[in-house]
N, C-alpha and C. Protein backbone atom coordinates (compact mmCIF):
# COMPACT_ATOMS: atom_id res chain seq x y z
N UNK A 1 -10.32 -19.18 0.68
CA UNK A 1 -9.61 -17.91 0.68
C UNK A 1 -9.08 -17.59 2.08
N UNK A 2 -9.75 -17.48 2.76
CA UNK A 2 -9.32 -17.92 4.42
C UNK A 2 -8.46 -18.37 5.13
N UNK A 3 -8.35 -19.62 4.68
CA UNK A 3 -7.49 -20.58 4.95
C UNK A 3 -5.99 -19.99 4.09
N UNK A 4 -5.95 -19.41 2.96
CA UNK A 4 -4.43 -19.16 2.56
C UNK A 4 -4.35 -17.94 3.30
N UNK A 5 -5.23 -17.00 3.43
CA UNK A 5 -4.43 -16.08 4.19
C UNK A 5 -4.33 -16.53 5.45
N UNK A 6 -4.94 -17.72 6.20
CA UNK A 6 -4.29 -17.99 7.43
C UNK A 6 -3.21 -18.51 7.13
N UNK A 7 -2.79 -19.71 6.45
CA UNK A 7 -1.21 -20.02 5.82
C UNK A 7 -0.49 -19.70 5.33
N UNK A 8 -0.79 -18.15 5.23
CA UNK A 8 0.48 -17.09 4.85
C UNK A 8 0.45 -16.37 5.91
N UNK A 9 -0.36 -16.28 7.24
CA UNK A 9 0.38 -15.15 8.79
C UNK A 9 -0.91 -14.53 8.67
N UNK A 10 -1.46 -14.11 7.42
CA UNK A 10 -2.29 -12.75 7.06
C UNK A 10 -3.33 -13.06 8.16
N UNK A 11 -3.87 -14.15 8.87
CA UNK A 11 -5.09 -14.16 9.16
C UNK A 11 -5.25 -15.26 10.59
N UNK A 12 -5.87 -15.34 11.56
CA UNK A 12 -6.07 -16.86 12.32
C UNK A 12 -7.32 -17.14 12.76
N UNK A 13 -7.76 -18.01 13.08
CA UNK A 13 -9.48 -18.70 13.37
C UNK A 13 -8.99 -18.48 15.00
N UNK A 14 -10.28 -18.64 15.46
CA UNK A 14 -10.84 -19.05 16.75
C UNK A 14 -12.18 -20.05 16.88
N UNK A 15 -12.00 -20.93 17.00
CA UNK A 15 -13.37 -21.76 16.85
C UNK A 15 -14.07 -21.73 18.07
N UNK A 16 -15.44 -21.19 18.20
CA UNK A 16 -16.90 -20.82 18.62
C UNK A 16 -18.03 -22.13 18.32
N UNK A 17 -17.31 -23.04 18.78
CA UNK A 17 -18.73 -23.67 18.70
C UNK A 17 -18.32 -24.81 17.39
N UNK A 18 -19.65 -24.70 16.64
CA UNK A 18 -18.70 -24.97 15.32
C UNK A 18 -19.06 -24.13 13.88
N UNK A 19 -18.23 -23.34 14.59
CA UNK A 19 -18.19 -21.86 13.81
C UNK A 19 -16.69 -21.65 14.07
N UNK A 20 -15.83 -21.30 13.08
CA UNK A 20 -14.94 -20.30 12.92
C UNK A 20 -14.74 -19.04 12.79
N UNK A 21 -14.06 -18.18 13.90
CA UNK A 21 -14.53 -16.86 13.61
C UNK A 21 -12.71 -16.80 13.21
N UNK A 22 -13.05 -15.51 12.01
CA UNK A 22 -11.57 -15.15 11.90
C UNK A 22 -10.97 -13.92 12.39
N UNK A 23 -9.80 -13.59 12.39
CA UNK A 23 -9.54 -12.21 13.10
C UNK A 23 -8.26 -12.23 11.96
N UNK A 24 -7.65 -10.90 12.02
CA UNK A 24 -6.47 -10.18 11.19
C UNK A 24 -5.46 -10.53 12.10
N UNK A 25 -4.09 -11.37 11.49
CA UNK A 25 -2.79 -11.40 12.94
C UNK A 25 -2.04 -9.55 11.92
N UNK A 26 -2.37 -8.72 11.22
CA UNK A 26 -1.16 -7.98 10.56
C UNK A 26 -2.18 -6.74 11.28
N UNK A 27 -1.90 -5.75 11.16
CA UNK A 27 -2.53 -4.43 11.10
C UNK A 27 -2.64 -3.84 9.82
N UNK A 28 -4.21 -2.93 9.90
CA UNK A 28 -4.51 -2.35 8.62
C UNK A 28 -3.33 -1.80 7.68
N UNK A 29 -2.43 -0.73 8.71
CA UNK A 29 -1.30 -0.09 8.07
C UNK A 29 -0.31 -1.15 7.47
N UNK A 30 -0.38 -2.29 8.14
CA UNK A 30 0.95 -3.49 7.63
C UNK A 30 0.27 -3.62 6.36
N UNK A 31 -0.89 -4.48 6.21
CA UNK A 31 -1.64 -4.63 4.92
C UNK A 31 -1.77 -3.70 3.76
N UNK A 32 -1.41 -2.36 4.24
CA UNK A 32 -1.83 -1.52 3.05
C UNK A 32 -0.40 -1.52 2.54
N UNK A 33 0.88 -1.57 3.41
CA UNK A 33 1.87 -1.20 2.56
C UNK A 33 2.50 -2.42 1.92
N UNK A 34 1.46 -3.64 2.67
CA UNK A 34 1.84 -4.74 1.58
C UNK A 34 1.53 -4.97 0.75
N UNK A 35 0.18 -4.75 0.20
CA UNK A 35 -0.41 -4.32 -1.09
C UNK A 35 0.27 -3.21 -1.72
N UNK A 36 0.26 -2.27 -1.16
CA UNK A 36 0.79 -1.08 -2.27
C UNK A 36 2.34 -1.79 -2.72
N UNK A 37 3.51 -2.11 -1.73
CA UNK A 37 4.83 -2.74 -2.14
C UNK A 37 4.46 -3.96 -3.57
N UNK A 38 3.47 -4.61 -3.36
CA UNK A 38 3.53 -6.01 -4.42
C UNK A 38 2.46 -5.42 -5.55
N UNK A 39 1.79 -4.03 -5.19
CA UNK A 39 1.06 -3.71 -6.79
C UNK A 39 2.34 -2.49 -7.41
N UNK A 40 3.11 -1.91 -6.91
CA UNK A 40 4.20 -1.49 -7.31
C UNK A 40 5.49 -2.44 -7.74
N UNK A 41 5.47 -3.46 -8.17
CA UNK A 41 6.30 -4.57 -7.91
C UNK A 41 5.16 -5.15 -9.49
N UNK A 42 4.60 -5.76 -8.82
CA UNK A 42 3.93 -6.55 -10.24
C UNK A 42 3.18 -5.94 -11.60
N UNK A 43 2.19 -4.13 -11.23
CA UNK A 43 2.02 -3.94 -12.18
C UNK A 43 2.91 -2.82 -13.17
N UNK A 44 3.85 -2.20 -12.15
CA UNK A 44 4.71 -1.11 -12.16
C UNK A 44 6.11 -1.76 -12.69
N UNK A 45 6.75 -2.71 -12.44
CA UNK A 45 7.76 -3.28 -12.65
C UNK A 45 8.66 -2.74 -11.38
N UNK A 46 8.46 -2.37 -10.32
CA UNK A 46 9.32 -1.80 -9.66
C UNK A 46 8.95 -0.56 -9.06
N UNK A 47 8.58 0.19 -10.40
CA UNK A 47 9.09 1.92 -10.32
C UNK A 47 8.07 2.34 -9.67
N UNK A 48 8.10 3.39 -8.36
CA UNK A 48 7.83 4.18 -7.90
C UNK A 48 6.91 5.32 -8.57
N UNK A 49 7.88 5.91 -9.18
CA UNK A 49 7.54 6.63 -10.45
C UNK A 49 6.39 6.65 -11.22
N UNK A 50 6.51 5.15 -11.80
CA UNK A 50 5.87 4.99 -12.71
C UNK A 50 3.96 4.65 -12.14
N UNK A 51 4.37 4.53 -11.05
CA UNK A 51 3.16 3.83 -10.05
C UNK A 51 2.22 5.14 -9.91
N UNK A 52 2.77 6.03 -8.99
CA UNK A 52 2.65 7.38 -9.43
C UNK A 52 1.61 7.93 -10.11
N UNK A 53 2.55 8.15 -11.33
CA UNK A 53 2.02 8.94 -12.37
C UNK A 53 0.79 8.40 -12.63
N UNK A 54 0.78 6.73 -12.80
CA UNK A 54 -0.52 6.09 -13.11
C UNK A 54 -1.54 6.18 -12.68
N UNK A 55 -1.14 6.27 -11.21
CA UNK A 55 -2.51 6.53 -10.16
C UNK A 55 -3.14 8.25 -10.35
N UNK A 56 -2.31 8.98 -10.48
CA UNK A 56 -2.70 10.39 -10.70
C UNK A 56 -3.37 10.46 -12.33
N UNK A 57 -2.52 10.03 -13.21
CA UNK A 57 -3.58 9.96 -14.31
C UNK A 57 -4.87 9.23 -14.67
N UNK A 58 -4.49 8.30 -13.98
CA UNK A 58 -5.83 7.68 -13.62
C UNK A 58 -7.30 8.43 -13.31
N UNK A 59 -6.74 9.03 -12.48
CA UNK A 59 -8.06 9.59 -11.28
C UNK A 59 -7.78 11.17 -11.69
N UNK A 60 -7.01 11.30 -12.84
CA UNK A 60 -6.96 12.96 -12.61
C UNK A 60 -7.95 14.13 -12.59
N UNK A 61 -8.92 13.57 -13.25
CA UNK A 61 -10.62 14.40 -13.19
C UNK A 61 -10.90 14.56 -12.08
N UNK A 62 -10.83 13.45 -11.15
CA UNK A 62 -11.16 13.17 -9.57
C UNK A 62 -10.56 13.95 -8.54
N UNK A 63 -9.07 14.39 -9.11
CA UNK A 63 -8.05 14.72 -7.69
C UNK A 63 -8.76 16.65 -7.52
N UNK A 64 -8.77 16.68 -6.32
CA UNK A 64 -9.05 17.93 -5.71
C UNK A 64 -7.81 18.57 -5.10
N UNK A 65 -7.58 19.84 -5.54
CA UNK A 65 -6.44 20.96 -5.39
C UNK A 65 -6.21 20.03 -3.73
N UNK A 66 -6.72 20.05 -2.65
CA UNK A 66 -6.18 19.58 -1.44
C UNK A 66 -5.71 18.30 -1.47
N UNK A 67 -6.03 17.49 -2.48
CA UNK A 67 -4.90 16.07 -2.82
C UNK A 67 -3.94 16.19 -3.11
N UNK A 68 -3.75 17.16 -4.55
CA UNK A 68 -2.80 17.17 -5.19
C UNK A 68 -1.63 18.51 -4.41
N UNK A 69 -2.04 18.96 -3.46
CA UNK A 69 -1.42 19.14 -2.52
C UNK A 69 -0.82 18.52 -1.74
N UNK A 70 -1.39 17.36 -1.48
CA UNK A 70 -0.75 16.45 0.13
C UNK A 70 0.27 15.58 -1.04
N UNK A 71 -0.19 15.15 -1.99
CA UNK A 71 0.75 14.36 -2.89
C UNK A 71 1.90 15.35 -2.94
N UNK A 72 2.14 16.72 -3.03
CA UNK A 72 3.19 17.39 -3.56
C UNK A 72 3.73 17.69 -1.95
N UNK A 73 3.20 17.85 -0.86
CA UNK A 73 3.85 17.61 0.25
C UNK A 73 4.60 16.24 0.75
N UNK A 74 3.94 15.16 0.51
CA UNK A 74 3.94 13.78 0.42
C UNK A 74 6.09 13.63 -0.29
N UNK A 75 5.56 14.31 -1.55
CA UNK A 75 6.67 14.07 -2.56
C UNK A 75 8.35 14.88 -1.93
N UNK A 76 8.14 16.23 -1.39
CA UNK A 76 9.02 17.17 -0.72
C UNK A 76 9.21 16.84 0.39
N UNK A 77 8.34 16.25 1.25
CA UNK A 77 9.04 15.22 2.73
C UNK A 77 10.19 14.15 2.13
N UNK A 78 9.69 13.39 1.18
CA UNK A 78 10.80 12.26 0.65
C UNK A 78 12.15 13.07 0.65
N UNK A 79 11.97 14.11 -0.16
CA UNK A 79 13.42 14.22 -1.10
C UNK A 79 14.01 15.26 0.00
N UNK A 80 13.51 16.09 1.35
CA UNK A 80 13.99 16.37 2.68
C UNK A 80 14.90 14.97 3.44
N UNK A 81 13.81 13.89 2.74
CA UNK A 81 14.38 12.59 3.75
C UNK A 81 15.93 12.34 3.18
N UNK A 82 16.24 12.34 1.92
CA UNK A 82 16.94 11.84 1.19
C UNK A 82 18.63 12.15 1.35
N UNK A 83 19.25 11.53 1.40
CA UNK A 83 20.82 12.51 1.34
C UNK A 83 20.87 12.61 0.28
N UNK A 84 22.23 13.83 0.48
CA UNK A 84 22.28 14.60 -0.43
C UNK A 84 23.35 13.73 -1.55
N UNK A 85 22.88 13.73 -2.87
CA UNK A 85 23.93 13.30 -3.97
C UNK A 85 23.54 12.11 -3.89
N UNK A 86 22.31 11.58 -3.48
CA UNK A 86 22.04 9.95 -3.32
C UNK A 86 21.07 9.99 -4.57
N UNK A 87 20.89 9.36 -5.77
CA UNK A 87 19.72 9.38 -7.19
C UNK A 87 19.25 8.13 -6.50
N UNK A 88 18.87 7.09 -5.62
CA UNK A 88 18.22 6.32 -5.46
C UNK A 88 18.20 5.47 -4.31
């Protein structure tokens, strides 16, 4: 397992002896939005949207008024970001 994420960038050895120690070449933040981009992509088909909704219905018992706050701040920063008359 190691070894492919070192042959995909994700990862590199330092050899100690004869021990391999491994270290991360990406940062936590790189990793998370590469996971979130390829589980929005493979189980979502794409959609944003649809990714979304899933995760909130998912966990909806779970979410606390101060989540579902930052999600609805989260959501109104985007569409601030967005020009105007742009659907995508």
């Amino acid at each position: 397992m190691l070894v492919k994420l070192e042959n995909k960038g994700y990862a590199a050895h330092r050899e100690k002896g004869m021990k391999y120690r491994y270290v991360p070449r990406i940062s936590r933040d790189a990793a998370k939005q590469s996971a979130v981009e390829r589980l929005v992509d493979v189980f979502f088909g794409g959609s944003i949207s649809e990714a979304v909704a899933g995760m909130v219905d998912a966990h909806n018992d779970r979410l606390t008024e101060a989540e579902l706050g930052e999600i609805a701040r989260v959501i109104e920063r985007a569409r601030g970001m967005k020009p105007k008359g742009h659907d995508r």
